[in-house]
C-alpha atoms as a PDB file:
ATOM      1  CA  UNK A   1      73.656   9.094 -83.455  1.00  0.00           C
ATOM      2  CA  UNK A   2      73.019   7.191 -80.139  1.00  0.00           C
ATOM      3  CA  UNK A   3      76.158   8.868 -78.218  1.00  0.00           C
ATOM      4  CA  UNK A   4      76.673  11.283 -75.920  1.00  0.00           C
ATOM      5  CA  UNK A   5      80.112  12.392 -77.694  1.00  0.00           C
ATOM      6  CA  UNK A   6      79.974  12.380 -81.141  1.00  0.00           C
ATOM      7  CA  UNK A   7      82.049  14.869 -82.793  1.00  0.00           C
ATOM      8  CA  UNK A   8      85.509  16.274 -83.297  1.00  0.00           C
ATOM      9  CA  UNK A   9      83.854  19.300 -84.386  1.00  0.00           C
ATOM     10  CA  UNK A  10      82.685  20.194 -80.976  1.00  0.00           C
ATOM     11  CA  UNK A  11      86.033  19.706 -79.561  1.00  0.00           C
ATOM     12  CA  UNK A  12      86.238  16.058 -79.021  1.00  0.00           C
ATOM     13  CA  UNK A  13      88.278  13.376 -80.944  1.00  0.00           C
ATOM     14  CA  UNK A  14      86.426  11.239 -83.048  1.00  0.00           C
ATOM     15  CA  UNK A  15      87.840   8.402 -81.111  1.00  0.00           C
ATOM     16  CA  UNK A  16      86.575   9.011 -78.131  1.00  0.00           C
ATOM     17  CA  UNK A  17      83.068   8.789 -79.239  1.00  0.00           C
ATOM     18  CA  UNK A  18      83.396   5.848 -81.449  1.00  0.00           C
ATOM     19  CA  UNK A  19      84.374   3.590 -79.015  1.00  0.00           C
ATOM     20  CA  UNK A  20      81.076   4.134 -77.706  1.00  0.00           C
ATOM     21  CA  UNK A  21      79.760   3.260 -81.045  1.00  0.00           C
ATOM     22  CA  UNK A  22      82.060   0.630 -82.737  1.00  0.00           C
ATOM     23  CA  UNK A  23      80.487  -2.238 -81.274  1.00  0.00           C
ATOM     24  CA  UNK A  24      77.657  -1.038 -83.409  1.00  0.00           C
ATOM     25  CA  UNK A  25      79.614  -1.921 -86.797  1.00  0.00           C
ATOM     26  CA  UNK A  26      78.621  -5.153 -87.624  1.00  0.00           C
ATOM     27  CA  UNK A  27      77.890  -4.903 -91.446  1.00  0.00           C
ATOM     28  CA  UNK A  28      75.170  -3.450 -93.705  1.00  0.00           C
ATOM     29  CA  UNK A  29      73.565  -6.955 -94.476  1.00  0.00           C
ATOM     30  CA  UNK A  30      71.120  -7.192 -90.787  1.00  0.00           C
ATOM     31  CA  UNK A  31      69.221  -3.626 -92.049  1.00  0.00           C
ATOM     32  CA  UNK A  32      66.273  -6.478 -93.966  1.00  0.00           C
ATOM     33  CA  UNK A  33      65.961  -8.238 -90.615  1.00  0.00           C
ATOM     34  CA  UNK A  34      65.698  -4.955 -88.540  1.00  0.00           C
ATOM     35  CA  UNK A  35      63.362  -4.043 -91.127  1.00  0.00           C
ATOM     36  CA  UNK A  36      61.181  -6.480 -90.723  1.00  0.00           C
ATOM     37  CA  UNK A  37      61.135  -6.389 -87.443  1.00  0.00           C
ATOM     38  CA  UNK A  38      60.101  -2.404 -87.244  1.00  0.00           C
ATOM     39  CA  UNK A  39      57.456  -3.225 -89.872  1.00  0.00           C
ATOM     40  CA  UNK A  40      54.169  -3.142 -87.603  1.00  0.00           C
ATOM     41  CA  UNK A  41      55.215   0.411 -86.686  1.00  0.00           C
ATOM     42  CA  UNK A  42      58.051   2.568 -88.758  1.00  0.00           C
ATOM     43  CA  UNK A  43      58.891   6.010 -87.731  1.00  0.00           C
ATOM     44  CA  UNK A  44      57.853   8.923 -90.220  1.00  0.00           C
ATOM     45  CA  UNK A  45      60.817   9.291 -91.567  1.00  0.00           C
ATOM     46  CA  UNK A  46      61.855   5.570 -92.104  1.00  0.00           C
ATOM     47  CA  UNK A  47      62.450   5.091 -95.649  1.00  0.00           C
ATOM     48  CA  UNK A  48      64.771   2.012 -96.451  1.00  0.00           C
ATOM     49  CA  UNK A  49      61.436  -0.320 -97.733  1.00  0.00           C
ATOM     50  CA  UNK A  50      60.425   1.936-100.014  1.00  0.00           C
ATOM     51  CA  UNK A  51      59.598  -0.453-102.830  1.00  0.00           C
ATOM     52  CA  UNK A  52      60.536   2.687-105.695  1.00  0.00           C
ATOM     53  CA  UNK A  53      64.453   2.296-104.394  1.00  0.00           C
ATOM     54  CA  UNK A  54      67.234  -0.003-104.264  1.00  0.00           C
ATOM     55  CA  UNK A  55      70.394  -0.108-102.320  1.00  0.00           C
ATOM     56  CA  UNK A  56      72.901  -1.690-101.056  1.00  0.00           C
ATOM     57  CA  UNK A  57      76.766  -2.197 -99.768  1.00  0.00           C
ATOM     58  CA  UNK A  58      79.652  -1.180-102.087  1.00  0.00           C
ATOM     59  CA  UNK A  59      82.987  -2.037-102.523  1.00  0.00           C
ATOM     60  CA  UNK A  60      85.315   1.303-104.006  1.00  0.00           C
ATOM     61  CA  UNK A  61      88.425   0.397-105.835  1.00  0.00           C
ATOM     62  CA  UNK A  62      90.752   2.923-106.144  1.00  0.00           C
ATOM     63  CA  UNK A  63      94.240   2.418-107.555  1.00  0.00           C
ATOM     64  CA  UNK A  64      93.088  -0.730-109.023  1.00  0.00           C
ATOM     65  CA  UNK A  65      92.576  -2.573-105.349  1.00  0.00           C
ATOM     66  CA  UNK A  66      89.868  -2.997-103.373  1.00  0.00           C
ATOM     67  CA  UNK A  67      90.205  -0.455-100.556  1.00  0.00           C
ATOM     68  CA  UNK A  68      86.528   0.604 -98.176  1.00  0.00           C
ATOM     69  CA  UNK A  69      83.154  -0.119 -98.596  1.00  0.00           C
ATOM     70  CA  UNK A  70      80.061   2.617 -98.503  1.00  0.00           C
ATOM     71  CA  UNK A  71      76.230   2.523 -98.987  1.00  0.00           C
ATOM     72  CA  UNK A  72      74.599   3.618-102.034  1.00  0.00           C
ATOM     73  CA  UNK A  73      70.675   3.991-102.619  1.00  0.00           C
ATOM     74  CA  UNK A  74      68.904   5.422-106.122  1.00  0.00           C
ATOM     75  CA  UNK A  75      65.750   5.038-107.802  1.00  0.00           C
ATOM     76  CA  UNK A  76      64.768   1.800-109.296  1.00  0.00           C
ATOM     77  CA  UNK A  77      63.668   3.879-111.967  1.00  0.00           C
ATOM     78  CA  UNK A  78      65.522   3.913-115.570  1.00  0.00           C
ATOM     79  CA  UNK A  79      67.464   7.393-116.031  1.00  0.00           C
ATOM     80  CA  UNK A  80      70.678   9.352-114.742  1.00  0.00           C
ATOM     81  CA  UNK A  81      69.796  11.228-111.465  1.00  0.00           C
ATOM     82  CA  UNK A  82      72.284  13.887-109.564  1.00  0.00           C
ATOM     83  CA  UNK A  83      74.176  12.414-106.520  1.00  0.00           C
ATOM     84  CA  UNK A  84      74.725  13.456-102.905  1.00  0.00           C
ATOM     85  CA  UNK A  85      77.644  12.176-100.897  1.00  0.00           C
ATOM     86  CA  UNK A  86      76.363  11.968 -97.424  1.00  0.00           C
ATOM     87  CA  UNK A  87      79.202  12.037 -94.773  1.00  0.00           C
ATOM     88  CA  UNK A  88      78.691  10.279 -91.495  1.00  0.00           C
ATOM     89  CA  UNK A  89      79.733  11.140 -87.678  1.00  0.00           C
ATOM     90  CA  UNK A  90      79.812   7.445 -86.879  1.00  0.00           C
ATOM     91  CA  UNK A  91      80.348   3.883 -88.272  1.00  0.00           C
ATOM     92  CA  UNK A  92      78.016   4.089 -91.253  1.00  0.00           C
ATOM     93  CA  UNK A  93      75.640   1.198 -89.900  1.00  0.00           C
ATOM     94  CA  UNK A  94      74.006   2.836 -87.762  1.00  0.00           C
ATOM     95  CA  UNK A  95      70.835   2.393 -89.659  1.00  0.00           C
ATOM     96  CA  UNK A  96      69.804   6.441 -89.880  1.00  0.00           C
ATOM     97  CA  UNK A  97      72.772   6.904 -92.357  1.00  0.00           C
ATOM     98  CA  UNK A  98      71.773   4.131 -94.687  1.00  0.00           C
ATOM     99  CA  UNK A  99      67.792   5.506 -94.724  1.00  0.00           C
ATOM    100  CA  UNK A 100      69.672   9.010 -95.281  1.00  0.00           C
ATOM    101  CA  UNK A 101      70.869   7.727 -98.640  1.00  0.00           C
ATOM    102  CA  UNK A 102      67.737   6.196 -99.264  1.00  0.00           C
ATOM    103  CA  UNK A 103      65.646   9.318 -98.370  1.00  0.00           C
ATOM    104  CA  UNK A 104      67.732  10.933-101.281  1.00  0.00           C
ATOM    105  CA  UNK A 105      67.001   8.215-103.486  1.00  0.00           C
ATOM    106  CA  UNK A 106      63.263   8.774-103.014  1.00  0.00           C
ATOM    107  CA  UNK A 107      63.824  12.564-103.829  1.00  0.00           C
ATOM    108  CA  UNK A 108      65.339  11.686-106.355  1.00  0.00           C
ATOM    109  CA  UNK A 109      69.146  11.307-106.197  1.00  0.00           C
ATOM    110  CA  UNK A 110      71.910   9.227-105.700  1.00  0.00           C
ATOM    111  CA  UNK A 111      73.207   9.046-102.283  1.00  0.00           C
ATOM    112  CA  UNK A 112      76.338   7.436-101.040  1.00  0.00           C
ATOM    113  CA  UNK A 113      77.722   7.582 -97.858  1.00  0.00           C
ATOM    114  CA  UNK A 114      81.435   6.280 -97.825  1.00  0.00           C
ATOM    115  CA  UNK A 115      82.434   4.516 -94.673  1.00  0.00           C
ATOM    116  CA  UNK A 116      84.749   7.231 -93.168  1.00  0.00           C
ATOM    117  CA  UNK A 117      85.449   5.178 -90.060  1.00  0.00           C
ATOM    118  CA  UNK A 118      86.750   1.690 -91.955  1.00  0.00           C
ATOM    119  CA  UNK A 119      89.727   1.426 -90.121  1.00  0.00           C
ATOM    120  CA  UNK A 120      87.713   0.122 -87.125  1.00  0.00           C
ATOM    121  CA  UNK A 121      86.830  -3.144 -89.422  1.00  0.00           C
ATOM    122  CA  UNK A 122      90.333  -3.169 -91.220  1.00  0.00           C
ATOM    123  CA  UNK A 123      92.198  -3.135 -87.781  1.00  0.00           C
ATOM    124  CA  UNK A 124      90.024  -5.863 -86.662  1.00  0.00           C
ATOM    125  CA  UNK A 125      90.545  -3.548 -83.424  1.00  0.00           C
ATOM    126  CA  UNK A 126      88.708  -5.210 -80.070  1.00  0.00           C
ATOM    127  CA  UNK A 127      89.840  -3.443 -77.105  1.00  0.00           C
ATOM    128  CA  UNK A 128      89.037   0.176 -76.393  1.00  0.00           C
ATOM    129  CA  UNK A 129      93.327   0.518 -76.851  1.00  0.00           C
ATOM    130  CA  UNK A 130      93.430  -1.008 -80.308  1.00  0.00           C
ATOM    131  CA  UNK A 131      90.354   0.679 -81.851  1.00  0.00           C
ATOM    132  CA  UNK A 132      92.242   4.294 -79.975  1.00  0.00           C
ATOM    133  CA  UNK A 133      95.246   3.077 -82.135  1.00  0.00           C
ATOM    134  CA  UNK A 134      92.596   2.721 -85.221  1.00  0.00           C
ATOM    135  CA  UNK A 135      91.645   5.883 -85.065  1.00  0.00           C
ATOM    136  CA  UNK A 136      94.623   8.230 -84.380  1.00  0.00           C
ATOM    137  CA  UNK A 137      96.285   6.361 -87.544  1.00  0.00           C
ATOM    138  CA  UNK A 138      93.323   7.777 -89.531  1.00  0.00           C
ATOM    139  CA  UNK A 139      93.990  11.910 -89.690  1.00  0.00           C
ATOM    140  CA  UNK A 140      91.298  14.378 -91.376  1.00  0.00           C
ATOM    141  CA  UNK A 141      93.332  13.938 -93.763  1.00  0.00           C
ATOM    142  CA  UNK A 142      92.818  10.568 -94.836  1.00  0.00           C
ATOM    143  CA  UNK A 143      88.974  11.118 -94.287  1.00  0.00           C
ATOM    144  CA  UNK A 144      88.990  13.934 -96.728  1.00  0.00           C
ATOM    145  CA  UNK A 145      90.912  11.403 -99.358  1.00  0.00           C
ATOM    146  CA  UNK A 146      88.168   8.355 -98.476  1.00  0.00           C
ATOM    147  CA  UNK A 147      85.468  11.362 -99.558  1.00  0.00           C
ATOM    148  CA  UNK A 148      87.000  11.926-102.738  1.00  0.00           C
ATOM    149  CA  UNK A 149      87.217   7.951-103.506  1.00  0.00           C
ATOM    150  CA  UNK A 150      83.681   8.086-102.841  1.00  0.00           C
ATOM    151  CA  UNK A 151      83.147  11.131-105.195  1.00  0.00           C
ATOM    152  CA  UNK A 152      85.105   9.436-108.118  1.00  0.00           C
ATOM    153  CA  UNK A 153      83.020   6.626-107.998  1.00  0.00           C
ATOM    154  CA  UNK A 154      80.012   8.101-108.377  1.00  0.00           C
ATOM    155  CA  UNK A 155      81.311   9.866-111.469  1.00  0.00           C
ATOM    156  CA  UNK A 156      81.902   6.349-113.228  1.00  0.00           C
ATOM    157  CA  UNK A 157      78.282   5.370-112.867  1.00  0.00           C
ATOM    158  CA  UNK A 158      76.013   5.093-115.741  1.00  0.00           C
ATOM    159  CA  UNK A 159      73.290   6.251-113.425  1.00  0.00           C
ATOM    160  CA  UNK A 160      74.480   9.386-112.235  1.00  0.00           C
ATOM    161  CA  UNK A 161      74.112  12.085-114.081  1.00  0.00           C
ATOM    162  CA  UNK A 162      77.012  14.090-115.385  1.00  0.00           C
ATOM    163  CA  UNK A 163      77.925  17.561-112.877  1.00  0.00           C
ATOM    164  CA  UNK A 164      78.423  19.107-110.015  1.00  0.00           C
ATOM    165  CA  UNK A 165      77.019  16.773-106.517  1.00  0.00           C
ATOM    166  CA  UNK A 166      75.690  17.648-103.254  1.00  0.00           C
ATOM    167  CA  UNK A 167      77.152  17.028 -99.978  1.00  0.00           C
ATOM    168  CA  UNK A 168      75.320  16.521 -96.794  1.00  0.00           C
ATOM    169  CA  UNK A 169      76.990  15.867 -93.212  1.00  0.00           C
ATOM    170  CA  UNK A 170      76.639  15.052 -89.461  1.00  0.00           C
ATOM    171  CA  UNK A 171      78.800  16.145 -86.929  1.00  0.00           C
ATOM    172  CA  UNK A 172      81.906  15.077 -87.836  1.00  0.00           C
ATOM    173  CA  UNK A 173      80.721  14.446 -90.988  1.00  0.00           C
ATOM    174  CA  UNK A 174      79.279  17.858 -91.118  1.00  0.00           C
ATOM    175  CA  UNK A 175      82.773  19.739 -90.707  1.00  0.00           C
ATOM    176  CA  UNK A 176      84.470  17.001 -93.129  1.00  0.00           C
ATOM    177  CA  UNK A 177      81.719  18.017 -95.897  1.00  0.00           C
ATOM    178  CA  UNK A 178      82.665  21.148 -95.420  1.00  0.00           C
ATOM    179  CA  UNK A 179      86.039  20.948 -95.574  1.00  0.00           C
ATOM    180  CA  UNK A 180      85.799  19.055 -98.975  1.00  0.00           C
ATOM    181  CA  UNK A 181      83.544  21.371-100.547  1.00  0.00           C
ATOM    182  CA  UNK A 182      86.510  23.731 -99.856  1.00  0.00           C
ATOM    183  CA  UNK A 183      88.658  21.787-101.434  1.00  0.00           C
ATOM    184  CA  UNK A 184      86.964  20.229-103.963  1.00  0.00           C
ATOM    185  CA  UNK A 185      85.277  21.860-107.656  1.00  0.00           C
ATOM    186  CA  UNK A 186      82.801  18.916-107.802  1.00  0.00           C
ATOM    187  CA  UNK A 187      80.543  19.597-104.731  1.00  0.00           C
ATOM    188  CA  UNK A 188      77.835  22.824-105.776  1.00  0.00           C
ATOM    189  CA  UNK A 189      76.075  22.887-102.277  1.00  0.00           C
ATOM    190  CA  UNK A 190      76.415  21.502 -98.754  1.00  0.00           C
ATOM    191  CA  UNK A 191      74.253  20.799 -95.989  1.00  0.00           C
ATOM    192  CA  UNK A 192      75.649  20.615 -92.355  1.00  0.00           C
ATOM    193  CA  UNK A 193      74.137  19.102 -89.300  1.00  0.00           C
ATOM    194  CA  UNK A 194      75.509  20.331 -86.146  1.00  0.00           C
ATOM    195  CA  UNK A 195      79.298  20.432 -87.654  1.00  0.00           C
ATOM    196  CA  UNK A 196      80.444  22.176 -84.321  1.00  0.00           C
ATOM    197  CA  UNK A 197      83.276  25.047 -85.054  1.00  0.00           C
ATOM    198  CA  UNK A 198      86.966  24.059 -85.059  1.00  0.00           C
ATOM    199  CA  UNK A 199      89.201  27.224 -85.227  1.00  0.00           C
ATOM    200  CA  UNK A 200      92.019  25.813 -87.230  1.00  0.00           C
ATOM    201  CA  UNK A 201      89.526  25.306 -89.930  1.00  0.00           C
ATOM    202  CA  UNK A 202      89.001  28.596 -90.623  1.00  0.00           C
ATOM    203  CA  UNK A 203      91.603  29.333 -93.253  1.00  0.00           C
ATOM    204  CA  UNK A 204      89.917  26.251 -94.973  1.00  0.00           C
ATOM    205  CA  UNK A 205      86.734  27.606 -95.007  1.00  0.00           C
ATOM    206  CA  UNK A 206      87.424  30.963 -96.727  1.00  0.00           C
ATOM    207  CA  UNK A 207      87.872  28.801 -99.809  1.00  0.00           C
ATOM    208  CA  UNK A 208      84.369  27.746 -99.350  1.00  0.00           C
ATOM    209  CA  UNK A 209      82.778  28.702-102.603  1.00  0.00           C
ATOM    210  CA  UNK A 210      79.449  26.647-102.559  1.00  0.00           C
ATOM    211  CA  UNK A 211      76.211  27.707-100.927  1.00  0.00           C
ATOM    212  CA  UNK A 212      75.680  26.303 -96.981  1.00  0.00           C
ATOM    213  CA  UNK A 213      72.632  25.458 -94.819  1.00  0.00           C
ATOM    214  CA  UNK A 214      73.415  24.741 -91.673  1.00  0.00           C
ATOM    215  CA  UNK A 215      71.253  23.016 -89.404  1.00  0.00           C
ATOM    216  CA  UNK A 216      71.069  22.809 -85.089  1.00  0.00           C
ATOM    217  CA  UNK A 217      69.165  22.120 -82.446  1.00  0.00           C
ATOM    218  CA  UNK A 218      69.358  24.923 -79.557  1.00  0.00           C
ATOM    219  CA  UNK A 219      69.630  22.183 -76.807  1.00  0.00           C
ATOM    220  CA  UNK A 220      72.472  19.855 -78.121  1.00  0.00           C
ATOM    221  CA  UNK A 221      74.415  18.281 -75.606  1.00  0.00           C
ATOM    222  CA  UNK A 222      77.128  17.024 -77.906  1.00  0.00           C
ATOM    223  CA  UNK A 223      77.843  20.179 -80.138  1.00  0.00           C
ATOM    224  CA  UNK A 224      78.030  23.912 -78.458  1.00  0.00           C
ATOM    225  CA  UNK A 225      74.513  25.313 -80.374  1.00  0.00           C
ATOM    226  CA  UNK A 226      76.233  28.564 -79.915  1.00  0.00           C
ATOM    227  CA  UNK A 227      78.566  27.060 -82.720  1.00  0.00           C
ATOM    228  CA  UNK A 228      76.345  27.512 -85.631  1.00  0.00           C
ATOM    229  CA  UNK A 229      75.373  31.387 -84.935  1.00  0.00           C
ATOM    230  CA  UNK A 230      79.379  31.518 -84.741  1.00  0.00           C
ATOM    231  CA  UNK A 231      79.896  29.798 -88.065  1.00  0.00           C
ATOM    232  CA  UNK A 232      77.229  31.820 -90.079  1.00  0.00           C
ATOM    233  CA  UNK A 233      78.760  34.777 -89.047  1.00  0.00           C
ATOM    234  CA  UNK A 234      82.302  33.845 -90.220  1.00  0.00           C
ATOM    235  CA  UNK A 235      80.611  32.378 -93.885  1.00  0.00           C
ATOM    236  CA  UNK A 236      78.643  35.494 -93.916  1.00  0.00           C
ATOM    237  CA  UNK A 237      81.228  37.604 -93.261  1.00  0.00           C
ATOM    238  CA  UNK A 238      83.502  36.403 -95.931  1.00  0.00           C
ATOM    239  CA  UNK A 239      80.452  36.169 -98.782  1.00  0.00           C
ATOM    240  CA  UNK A 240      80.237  32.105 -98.989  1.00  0.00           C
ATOM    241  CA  UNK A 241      76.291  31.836 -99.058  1.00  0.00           C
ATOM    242  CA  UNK A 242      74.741  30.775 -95.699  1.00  0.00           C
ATOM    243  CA  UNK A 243      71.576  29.876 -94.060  1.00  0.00           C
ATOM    244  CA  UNK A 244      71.691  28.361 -90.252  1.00  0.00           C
ATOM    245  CA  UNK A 245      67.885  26.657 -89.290  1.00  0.00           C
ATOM    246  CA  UNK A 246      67.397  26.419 -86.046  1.00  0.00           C
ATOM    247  CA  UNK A 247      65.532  23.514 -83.799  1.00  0.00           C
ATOM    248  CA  UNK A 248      64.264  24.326 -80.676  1.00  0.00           C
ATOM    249  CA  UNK A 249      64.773  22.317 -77.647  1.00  0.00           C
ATOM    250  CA  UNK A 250      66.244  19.645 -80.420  1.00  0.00           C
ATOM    251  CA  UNK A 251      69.471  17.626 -78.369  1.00  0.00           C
ATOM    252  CA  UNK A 252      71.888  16.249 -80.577  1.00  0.00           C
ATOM    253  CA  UNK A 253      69.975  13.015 -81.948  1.00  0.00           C
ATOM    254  CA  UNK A 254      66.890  14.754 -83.187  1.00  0.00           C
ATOM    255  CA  UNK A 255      67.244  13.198 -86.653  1.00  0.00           C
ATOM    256  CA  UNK A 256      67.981   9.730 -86.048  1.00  0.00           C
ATOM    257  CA  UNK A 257      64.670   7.792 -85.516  1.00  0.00           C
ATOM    258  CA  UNK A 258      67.125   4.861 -83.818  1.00  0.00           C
ATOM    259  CA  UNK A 259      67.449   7.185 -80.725  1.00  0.00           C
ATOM    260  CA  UNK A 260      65.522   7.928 -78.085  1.00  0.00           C
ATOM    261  CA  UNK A 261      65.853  11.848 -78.667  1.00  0.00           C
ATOM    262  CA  UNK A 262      64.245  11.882 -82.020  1.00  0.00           C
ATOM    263  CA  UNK A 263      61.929  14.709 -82.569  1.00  0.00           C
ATOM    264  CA  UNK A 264      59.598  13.618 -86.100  1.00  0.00           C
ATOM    265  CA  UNK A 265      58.315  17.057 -86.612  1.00  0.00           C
ATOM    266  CA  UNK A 266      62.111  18.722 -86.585  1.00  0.00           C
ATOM    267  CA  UNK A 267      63.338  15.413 -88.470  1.00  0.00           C
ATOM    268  CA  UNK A 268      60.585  15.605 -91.113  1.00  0.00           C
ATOM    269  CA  UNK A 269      61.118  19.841 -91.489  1.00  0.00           C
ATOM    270  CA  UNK A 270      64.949  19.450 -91.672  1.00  0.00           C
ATOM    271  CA  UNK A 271      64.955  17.024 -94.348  1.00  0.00           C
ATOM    272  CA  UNK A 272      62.375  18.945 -96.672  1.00  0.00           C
ATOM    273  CA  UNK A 273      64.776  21.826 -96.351  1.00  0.00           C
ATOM    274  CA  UNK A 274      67.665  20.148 -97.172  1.00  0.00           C
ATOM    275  CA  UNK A 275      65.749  18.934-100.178  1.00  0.00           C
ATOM    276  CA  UNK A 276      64.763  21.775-101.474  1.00  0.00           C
ATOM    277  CA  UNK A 277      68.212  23.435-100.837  1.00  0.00           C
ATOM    278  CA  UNK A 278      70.455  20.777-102.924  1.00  0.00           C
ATOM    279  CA  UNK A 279      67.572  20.209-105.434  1.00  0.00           C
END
């Protein structure tokens, strides 16, 4: 993510970095004409034109309404393939999440990301005030809830197989994965990218059952890389199955090939790991 504040798990409210970042949120539908315009020269981990995959916006219903959308990517291919959940640390266009999804379609899953930070659209918020007032209406809480929505849904697709599902996070979206798989019996591994450490999670996280990877880059501006040793320790110490990777001299945005901080080498050895970790 293109922000210099990103995460409630490093300390911050989540508002205060999305209003850096909600101008960004301006639908799923303009990822074909950025695509063709990156065509001539796609980073190495640029995925969403992969001709073997489809995806697209969806709309969840859950107590028979409409209620938030989310992105979903699988294989074109006829079968029933596991599914990942993958939990964002901003608005979900932000075009790295979307190619996330479809990076786990290629791999072979089904990836959804549910949009976590809908109130931004639903408030119609345009002032830095009103999307503040978005935000603070929208606890952990709620997040955790929009997760399972998203989790439920995939369970009434034909094309995903029947099971346990993987859950991968950023940031935010790191510490919110990992407060669901604490909470929830359906997730059987999760990956965490920079989550940051919030103390008053703690008591959560000894309910952690699932195994963790945990992923940071030593020279993150955003998240204390400190955090991570910190947070293995605690999992280790109470027997939920860790394993921290770290990136040297990786800031914050290593991953995301939409920032100017990307590091291909790190991006490309992260995401084989976390592959072979939820597969």
């Amino acid at each position: 993510m293109c922000l210099d504040r990103e995460s409630e798990g490093s300390g911050l409210d989540r508002r205060d970095f999305l209003i850096e970042g909600a101008a960004a949120f301006a639908g799923l539908g303009a990822f074909g004409a950025e695509g063709a315009a990156q065509k001539k020269e796609q980073p190495p981990t640029r995925v969403l034109d992969d001709p073997d995959i489809q995806h697209g916006k969806v709309t969840f219903k859950h107590g028979g309404k409409e209620t938030f959308d989310g992105f979903l990517a699988r294989p074109k291919a006829e079968g029933t393939f596991p599914a990942v959940l993958v939990i964002s640390g901003n608005v979900i266009s932000e075009e790295y999440i979307p190619n996330t999804c479809a990076a786990l379609a290629l791999a072979g899953f089904v990836g959804l990301a549910p949009n976590l930070f809908h109130p931004l659209a639903d408030s119609g918020a345009k002032t830095e005030e009103e999307r503040d007032k978005a935000l603070m209406a929208h606890t952990k809480y709620d997040a955790l809830q929009d997760i399972q929505v998203g989790a439920d849904y995939l369970k009434t697709q034909p094309f995903v197989k029947a099971g346990g599902m993987g859950i991968i996070g950023f940031c935010f979206g790191g510490r919110m994965a990992m407060l669901f798989a604490a909470r929830s019996r359906e997730i059987d591994a999760v990956v965490a990218f920079h989550p940051g450490l919030v103390m008053a999670d703690l008591g959560e996280f000894a309910h952690l059952p699932v195994p963790v990877q945990l992923h940071q880059g030593t020279a993150d501006q955003s998240v204390e890389p400190t955090s991570a040793k910190k947070l293995q320790e605690i999992l280790k110490a109470q027997k939920t199955p860790v394993e921290l990777f770290l990136y040297e001299e990786a800031d914050h945005d290593y991953l995301a090939y939409t920032c100017r901080l990307y590091r291909p080498d790190d991006a490309k050895l992260a995401w084989n790991r976390t592959i072979d970790f939820i597969g």
